[in-house]
Each structure stands twice: as C-alpha cells, then as structure tokens.
C-alpha atoms as a PDB file:
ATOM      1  CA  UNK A   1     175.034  25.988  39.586  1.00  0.00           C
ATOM      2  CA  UNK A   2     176.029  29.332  38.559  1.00  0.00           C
ATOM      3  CA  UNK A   3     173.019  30.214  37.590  1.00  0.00           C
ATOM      4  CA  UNK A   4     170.731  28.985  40.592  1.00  0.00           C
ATOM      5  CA  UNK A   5     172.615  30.793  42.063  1.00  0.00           C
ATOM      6  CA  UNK A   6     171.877  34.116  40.531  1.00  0.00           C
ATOM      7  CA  UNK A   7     168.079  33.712  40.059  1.00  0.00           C
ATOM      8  CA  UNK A   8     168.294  32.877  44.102  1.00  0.00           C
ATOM      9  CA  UNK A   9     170.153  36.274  44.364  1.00  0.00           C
ATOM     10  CA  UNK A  10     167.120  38.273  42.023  1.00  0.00           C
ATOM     11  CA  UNK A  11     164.677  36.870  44.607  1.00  0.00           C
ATOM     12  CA  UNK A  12     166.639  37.788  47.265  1.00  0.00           C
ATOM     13  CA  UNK A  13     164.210  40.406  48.862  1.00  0.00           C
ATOM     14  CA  UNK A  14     161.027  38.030  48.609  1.00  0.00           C
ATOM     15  CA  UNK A  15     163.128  35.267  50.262  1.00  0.00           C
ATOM     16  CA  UNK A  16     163.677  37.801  53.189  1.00  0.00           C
ATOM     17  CA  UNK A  17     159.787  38.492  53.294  1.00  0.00           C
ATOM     18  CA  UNK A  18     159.293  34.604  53.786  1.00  0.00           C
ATOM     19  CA  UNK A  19     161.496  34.163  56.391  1.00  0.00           C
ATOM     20  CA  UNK A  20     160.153  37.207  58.166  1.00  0.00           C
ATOM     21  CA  UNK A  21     156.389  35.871  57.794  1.00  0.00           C
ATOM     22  CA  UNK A  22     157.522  32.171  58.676  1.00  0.00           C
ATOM     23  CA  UNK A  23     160.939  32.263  60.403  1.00  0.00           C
ATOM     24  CA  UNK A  24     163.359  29.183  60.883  1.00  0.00           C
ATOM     25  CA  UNK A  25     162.687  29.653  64.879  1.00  0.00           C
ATOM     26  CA  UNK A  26     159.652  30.249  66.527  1.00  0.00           C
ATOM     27  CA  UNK A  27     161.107  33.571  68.549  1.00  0.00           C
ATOM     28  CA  UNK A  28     157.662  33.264  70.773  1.00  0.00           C
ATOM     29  CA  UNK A  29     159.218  35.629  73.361  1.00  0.00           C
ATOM     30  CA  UNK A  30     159.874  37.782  70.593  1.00  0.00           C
ATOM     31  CA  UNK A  31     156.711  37.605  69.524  1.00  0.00           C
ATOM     32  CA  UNK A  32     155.388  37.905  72.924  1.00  0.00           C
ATOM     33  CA  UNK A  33     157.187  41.571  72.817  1.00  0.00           C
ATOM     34  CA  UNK A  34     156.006  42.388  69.300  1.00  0.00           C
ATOM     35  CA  UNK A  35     152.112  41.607  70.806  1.00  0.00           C
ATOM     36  CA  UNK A  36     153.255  44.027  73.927  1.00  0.00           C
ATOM     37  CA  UNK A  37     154.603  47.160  71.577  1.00  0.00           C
ATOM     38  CA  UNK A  38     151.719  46.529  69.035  1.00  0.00           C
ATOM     39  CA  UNK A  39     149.070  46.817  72.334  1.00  0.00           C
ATOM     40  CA  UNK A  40     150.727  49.774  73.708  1.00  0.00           C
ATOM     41  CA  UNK A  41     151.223  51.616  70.346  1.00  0.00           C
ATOM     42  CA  UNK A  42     147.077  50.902  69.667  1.00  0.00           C
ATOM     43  CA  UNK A  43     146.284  51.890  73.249  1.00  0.00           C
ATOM     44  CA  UNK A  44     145.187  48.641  74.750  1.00  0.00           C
ATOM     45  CA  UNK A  45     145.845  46.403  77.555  1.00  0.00           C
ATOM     46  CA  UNK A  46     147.228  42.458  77.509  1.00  0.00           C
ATOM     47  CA  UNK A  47     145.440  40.822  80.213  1.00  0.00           C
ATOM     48  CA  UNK A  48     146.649  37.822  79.449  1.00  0.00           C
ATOM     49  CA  UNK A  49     148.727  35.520  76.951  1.00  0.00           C
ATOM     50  CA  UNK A  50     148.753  31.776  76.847  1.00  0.00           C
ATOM     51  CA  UNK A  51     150.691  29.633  73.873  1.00  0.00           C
ATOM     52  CA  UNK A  52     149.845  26.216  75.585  1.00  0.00           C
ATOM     53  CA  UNK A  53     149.628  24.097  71.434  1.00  0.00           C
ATOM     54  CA  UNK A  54     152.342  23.714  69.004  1.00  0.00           C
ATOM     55  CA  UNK A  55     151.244  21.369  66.252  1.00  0.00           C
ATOM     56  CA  UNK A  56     153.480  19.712  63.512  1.00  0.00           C
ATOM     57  CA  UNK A  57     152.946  19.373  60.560  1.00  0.00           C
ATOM     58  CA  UNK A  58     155.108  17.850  57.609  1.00  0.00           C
ATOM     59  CA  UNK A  59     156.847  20.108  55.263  1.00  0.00           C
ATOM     60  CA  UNK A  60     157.353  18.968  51.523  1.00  0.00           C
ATOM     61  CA  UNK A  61     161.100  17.451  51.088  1.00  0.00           C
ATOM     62  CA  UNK A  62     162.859  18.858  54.078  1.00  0.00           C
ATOM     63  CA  UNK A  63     161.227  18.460  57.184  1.00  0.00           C
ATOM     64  CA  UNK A  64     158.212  19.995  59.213  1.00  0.00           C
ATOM     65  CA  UNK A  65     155.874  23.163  59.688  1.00  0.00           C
ATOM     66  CA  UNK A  66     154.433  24.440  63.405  1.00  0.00           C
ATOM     67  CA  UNK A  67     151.899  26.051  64.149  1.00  0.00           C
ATOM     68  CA  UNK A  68     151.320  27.899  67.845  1.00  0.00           C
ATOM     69  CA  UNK A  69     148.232  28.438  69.053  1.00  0.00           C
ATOM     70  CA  UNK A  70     147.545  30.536  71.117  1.00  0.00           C
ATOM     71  CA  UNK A  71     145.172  32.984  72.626  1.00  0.00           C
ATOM     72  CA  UNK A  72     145.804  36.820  74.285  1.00  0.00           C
ATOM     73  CA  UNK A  73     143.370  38.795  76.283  1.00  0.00           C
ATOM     74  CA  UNK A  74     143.167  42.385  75.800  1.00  0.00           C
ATOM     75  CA  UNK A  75     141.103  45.476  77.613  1.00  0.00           C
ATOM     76  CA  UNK A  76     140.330  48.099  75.005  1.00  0.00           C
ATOM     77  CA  UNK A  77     137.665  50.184  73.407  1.00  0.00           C
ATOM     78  CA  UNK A  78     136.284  49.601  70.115  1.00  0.00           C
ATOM     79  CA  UNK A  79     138.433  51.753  68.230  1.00  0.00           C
ATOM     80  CA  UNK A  80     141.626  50.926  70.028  1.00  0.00           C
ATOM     81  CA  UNK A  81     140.709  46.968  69.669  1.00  0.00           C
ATOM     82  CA  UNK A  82     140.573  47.748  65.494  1.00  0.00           C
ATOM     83  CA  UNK A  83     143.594  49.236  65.588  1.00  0.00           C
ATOM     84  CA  UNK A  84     145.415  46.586  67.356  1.00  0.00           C
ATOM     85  CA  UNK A  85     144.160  43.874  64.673  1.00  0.00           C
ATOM     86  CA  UNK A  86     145.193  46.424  61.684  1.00  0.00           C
ATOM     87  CA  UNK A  87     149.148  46.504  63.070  1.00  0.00           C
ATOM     88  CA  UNK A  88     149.099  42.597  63.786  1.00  0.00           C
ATOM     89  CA  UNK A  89     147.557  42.765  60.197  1.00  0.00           C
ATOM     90  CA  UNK A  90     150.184  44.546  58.859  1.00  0.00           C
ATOM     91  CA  UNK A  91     152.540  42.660  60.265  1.00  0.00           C
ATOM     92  CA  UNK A  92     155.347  40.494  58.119  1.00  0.00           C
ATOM     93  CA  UNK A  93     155.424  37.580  60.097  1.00  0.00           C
ATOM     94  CA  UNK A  94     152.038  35.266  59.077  1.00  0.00           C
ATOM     95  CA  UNK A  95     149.563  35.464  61.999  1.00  0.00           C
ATOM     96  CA  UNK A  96     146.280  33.918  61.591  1.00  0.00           C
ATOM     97  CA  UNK A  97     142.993  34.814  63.622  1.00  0.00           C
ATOM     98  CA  UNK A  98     141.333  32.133  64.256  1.00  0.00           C
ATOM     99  CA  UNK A  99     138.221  33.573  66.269  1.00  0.00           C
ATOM    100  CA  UNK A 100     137.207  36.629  68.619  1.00  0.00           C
ATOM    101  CA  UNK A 101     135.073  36.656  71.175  1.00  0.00           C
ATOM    102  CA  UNK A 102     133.917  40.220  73.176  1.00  0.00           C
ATOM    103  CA  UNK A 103     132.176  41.090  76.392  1.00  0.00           C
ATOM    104  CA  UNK A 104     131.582  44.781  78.257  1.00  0.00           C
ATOM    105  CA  UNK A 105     134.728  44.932  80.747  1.00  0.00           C
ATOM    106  CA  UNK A 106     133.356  45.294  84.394  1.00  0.00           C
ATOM    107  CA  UNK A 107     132.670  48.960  85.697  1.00  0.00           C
ATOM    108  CA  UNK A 108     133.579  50.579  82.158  1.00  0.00           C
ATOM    109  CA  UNK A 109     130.756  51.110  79.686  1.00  0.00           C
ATOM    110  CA  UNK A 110     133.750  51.771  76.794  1.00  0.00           C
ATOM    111  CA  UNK A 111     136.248  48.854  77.639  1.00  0.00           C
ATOM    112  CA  UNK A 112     136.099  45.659  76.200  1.00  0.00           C
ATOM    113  CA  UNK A 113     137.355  42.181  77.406  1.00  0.00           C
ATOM    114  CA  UNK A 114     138.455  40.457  74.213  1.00  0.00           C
ATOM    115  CA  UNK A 115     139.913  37.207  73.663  1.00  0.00           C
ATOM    116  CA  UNK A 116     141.783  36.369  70.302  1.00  0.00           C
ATOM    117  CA  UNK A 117     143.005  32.885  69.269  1.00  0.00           C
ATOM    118  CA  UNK A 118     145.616  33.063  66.839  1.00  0.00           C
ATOM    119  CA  UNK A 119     148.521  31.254  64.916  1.00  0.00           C
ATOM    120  CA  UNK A 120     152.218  31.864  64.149  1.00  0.00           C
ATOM    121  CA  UNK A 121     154.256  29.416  62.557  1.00  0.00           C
ATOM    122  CA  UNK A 122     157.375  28.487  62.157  1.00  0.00           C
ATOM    123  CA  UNK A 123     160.043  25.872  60.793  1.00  0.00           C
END
C-alpha cells in the first residue's frame, strides 16, 4: 500500500490536470463566468448562453461521466471571434466544439453573430 501510495504522489501534478479538465462537479456557473472573462478578455459579446442537455454516460468501475451541451451566442469580429476559441482552447478544463455557425450581425459590416455548441464534462 505503501507504495501506491507513492507512485500516486509522483503523479500528483497530472492528477491535478485531470481534475481541472474533468472536475468531480460540473461548476456550470463557474463555467458560465470563465465563458464571460474569456469574452471580455478577447473583446466579444455573449448574446446568449443556454445549457438545456446533460447526458450520462457510464464510467468504467465507479460510476458515470456527463456531458453538457450547450450552445453560447457571441457578437464579434473575425479576429476577436479567433481569439475567443484560442483561450477556450487553451483552457484546462476539456471543452469540446461541436459545430459553428456565422452570419453578418445587423447594421455592422465587421460584427459577427456566432453560435457555438459545445461540451464540458464532468463526474
């Protein structure tokens, strides 16, 4: 037992990294405020956010895996819009993108209306 527990302790770090990418908890209002300080620090605009899906699925040995879905609305330029997907990109907890979709945003030549559907997950 004595030494599980060490190796456990060398991998300590990576361990950290897993829970950080796939937490025990879904936090979605913390997410929701990590979406909101990623959008302001790229320069774009949430229109709108709506997490209506959590799916289940089983988990080897211990239990289950969720997955939110979800899709957010932002107003941004080009530019701004790439920006925003590099810091969700960079980002430790897993987020998957599962489509985009862009049109002009009325009265603006520049702006963009762009819907995302993505994925967090959790335990």
């Amino acid at each position: 037992v004595k030494d599980t527990a060490e190796k456990i302790n060398e991998y300590k770090e990576e361990i950290e990294v897993i829970k950080m990418a796939i937490p025990d908890n879904p936090y979605i209002f913390e997410f929701f405020d990590f979406l909101e300080n990623k959008a302001i620090e790229a320069n774009v605009a949430i229109k709108n956010i709506n997490f209506p899906s959590v799916k289940h699925f089983l988990r080897a040995e211990t239990g289950e895996l969720y997955e939110i879905n979800g899709t957010i609305v932002i107003e941004a330029t080009y530019q701004s819009f790439k920006n925003f997907l590099s810091l969700l990109e960079k980002s430790p907890r897993l987020i998957n993108i599962g489509g985009i979709s862009m049109r002009e945003s009325e009265g603006s030549e520049r702006l963009y209306l762009i819907d995302i559907n993505l994925s967090i997950y959790s335990y």
